[in-house]
N, C-alpha and C. Protein backbone atom coordinates (compact mmCIF):
# COMPACT_ATOMS: atom_id res chain seq x y z
N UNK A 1 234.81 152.04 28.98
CA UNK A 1 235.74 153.06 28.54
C UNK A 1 237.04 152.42 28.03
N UNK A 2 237.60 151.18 28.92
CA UNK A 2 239.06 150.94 28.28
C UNK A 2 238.58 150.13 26.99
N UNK A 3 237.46 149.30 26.99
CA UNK A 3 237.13 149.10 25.55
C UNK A 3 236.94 149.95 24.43
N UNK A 4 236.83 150.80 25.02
CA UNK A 4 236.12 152.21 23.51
C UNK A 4 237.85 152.44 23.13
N UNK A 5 238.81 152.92 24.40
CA UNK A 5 240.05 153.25 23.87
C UNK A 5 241.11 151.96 23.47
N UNK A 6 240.71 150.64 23.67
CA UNK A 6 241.70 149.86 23.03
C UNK A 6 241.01 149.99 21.40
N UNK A 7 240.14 150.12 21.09
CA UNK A 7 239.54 150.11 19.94
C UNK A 7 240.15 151.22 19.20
N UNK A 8 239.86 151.85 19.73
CA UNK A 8 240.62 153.40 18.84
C UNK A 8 242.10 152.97 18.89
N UNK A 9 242.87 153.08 19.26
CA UNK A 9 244.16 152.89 19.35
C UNK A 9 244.24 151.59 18.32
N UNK A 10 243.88 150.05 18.83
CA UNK A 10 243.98 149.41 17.07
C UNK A 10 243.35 150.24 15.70
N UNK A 11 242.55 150.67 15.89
CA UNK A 11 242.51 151.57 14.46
C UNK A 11 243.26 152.67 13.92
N UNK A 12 243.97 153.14 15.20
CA UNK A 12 245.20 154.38 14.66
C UNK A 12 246.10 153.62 14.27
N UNK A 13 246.54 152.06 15.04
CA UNK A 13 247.64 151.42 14.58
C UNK A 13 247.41 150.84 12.92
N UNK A 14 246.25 150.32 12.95
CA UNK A 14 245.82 149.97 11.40
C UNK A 14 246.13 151.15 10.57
N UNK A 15 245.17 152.16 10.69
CA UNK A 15 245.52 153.39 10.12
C UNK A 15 246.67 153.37 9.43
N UNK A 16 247.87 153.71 10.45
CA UNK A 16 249.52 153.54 9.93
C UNK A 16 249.99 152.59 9.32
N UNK A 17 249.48 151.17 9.59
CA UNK A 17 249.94 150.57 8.36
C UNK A 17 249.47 150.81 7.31
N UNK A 18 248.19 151.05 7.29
CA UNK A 18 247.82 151.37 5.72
C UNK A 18 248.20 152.40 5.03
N UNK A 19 248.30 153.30 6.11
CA UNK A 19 248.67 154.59 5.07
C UNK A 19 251.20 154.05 4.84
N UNK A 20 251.43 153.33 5.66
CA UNK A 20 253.06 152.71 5.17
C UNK A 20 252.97 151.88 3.89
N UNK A 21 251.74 151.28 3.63
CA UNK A 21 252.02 150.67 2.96
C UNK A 21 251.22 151.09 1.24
N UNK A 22 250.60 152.44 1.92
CA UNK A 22 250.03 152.95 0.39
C UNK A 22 251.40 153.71 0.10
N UNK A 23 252.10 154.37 1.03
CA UNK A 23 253.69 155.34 0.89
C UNK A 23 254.48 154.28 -0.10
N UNK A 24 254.83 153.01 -0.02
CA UNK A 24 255.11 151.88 -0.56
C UNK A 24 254.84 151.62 -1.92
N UNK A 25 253.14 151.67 -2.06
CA UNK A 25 252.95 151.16 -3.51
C UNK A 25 253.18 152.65 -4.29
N UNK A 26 252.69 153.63 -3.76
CA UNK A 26 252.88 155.24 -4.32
C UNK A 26 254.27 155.32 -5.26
N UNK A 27 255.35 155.04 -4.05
CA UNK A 27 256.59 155.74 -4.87
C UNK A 27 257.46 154.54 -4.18
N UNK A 28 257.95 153.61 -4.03
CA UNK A 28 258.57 152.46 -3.32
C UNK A 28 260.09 153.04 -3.22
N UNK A 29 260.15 153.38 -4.69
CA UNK A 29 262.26 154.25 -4.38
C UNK A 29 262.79 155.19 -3.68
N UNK A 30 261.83 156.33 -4.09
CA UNK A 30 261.84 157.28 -3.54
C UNK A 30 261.58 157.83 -2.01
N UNK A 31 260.20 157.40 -1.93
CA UNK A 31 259.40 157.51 -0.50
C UNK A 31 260.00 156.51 0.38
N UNK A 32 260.18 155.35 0.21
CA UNK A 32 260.46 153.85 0.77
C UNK A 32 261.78 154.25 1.21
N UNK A 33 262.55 154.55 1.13
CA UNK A 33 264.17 154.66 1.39
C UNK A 33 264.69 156.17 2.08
N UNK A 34 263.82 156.84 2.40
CA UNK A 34 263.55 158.68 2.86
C UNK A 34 263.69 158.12 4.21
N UNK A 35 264.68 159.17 5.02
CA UNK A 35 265.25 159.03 6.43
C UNK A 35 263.97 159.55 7.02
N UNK A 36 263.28 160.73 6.41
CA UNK A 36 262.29 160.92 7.15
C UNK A 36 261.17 160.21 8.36
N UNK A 37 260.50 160.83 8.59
CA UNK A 37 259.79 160.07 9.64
C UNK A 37 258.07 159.75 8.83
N UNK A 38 257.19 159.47 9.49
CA UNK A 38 256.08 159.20 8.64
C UNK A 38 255.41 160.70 8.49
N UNK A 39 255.21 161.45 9.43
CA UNK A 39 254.67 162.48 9.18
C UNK A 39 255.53 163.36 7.83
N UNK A 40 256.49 163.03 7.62
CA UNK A 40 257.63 163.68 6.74
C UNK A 40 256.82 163.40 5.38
N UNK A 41 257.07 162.01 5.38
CA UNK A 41 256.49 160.92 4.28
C UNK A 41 254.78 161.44 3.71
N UNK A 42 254.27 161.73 5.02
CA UNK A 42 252.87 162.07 4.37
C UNK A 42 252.77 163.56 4.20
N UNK A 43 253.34 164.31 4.71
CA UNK A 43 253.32 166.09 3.64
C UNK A 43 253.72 165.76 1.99
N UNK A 44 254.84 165.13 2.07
CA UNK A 44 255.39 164.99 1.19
C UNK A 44 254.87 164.18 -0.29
N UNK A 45 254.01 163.26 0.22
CA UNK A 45 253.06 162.87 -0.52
C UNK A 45 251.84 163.51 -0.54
N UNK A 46 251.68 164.28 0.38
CA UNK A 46 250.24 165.33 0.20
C UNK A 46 250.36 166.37 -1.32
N UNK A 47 251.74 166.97 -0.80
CA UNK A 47 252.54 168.03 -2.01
C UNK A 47 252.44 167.29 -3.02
N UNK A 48 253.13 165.85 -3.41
CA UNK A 48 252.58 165.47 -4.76
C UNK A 48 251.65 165.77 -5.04
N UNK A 49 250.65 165.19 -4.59
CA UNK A 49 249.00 164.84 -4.86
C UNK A 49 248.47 166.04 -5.24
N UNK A 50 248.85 166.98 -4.46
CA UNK A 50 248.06 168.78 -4.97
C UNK A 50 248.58 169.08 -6.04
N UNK A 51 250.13 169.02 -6.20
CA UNK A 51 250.53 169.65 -7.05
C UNK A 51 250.93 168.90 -8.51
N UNK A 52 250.62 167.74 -8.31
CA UNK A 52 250.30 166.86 -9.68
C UNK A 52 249.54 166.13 -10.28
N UNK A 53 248.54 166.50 -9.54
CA UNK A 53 247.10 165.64 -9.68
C UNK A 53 245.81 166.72 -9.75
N UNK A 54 244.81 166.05 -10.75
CA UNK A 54 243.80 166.99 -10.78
C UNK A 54 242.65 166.69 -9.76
N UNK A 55 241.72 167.15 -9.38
CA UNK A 55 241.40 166.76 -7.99
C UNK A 55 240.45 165.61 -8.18
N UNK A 56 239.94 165.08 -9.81
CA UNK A 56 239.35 163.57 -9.51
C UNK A 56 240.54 162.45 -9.34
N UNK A 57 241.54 162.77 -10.12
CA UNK A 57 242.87 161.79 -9.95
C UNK A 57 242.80 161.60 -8.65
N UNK A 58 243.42 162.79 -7.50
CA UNK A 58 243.77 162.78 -6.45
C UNK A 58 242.94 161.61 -5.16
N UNK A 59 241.52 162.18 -5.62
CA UNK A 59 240.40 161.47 -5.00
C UNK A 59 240.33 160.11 -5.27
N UNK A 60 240.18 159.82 -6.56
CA UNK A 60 240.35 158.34 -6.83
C UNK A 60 241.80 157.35 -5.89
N UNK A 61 242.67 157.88 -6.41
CA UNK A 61 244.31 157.40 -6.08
C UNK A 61 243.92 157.48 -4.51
N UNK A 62 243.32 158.63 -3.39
CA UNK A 62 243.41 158.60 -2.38
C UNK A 62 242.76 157.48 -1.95
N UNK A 63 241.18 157.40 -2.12
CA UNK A 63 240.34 156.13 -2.29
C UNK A 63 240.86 154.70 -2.25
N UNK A 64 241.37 154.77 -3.64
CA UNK A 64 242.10 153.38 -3.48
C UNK A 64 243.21 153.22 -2.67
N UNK A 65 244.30 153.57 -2.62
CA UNK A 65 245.28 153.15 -2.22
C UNK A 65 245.49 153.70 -0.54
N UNK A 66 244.57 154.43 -0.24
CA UNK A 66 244.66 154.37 1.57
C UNK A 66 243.12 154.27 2.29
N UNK A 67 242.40 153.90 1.44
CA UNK A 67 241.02 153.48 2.42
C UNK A 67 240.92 152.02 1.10
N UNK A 68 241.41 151.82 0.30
CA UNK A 68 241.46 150.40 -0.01
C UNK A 68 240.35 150.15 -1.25
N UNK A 69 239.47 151.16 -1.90
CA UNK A 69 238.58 150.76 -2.50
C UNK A 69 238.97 149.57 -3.64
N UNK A 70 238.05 148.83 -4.41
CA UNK A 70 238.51 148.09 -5.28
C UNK A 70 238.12 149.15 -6.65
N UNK A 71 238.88 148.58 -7.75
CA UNK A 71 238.44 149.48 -9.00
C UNK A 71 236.87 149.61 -9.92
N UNK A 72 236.52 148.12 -8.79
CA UNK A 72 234.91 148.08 -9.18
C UNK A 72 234.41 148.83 -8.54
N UNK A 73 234.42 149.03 -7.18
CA UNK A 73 234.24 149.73 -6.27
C UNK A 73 233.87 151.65 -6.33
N UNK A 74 235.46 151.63 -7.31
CA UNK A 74 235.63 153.20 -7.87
C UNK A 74 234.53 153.20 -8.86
N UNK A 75 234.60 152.03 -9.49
CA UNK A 75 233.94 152.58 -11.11
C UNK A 75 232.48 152.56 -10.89
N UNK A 76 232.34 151.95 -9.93
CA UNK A 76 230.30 152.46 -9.47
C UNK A 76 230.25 154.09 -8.96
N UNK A 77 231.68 154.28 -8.22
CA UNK A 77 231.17 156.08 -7.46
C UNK A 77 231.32 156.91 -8.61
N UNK A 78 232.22 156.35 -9.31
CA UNK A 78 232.29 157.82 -10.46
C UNK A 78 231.70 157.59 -11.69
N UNK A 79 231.10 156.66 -11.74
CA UNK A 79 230.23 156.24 -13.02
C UNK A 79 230.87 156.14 -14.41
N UNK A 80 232.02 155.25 -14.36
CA UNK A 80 232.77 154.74 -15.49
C UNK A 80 233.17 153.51 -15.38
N UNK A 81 233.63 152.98 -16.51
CA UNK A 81 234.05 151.08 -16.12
C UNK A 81 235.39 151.11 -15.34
N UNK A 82 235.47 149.35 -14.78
CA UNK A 82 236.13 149.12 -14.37
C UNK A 82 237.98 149.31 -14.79
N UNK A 83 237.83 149.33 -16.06
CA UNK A 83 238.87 149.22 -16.92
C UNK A 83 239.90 150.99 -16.93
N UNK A 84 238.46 151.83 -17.01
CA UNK A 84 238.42 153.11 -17.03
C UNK A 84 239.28 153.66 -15.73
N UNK A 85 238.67 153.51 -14.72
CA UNK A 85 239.48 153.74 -13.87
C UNK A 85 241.16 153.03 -13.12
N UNK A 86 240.71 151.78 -13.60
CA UNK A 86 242.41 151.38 -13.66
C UNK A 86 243.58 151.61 -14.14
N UNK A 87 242.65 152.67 -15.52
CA UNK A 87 243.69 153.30 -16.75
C UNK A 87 244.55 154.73 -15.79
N UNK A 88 242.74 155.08 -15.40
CA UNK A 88 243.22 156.62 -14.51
C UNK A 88 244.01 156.55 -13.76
N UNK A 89 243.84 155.37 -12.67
CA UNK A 89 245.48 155.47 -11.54
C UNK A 89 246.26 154.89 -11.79
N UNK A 90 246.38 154.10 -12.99
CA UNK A 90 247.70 153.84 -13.03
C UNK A 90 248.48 155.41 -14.25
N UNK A 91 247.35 156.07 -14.65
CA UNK A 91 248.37 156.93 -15.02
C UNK A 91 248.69 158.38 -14.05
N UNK A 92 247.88 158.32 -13.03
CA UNK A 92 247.79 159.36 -11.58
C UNK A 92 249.51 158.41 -11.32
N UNK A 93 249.43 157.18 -11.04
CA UNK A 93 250.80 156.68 -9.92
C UNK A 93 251.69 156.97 -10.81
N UNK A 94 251.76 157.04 -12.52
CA UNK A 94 253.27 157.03 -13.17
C UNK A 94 253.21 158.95 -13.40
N UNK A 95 252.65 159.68 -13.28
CA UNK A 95 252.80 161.36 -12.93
C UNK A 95 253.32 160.99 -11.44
N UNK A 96 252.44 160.24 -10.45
CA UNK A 96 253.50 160.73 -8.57
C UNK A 96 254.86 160.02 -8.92
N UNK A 97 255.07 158.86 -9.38
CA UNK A 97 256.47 158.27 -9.66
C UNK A 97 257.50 159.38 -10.21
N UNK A 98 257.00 159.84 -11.49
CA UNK A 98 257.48 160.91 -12.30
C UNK A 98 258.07 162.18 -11.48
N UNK A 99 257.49 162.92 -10.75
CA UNK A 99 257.26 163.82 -10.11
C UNK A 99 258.60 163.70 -8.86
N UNK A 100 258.30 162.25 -8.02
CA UNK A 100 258.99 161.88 -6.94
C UNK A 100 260.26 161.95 -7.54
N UNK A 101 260.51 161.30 -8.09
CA UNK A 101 261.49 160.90 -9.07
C UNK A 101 262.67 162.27 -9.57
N UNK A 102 262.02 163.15 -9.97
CA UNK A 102 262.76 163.94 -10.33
C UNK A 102 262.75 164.04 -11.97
N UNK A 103 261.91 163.01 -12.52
CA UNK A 103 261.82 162.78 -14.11
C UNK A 103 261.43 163.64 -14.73
């Protein structure tokens, strides 16, 4: 049992870094510098994501940047090249930049 729960607990701690450090690459000015707390940080990036993203953007961008996929990775699930989908989130991250931003 205390093995099953040290296990879980390093993976909630992993968890949080990954999801601090996708908050990071997302919006670094904006999000990165917010007094908020993390739960603050992640509504707040949820609200982007719904409300400026179409729901393959969203999925992709979620994919990569908080469970880590690679863009090869993406471009086998959604059946387009590698190139293709690097185009897509990097133009999904400059709409959340945009958006965060106030632009």
């Amino acid at each position: 049992m205390f093995g099953i729960a040290r296990h879980r607990a390093l993976q909630a701690l992993r968890g949080r870094r990954r999801l601090q450090r996708a908050l990071r690459r997302l919006a670094p000015t904006q999000l990165g510098d917010a007094d908020t707390s993390a739960d603050g940080e992640l509504l707040q990036v949820r609200d982007l994501l719904e409300r400026h993203l179409s729901p393959d953007d969203r999925t992709l961008v979620v994919l990569r940047y908080l469970h880590g996929f690679s863009a090869e990775e993406l471009a086998e699930i959604v059946g387009r090249s590698p190139a293709a989908v690097r185009q897509r989130l990097s133009r999904a991250r400059s709409k959340l930049v945009e958006a965060a931003t106030g632009g």
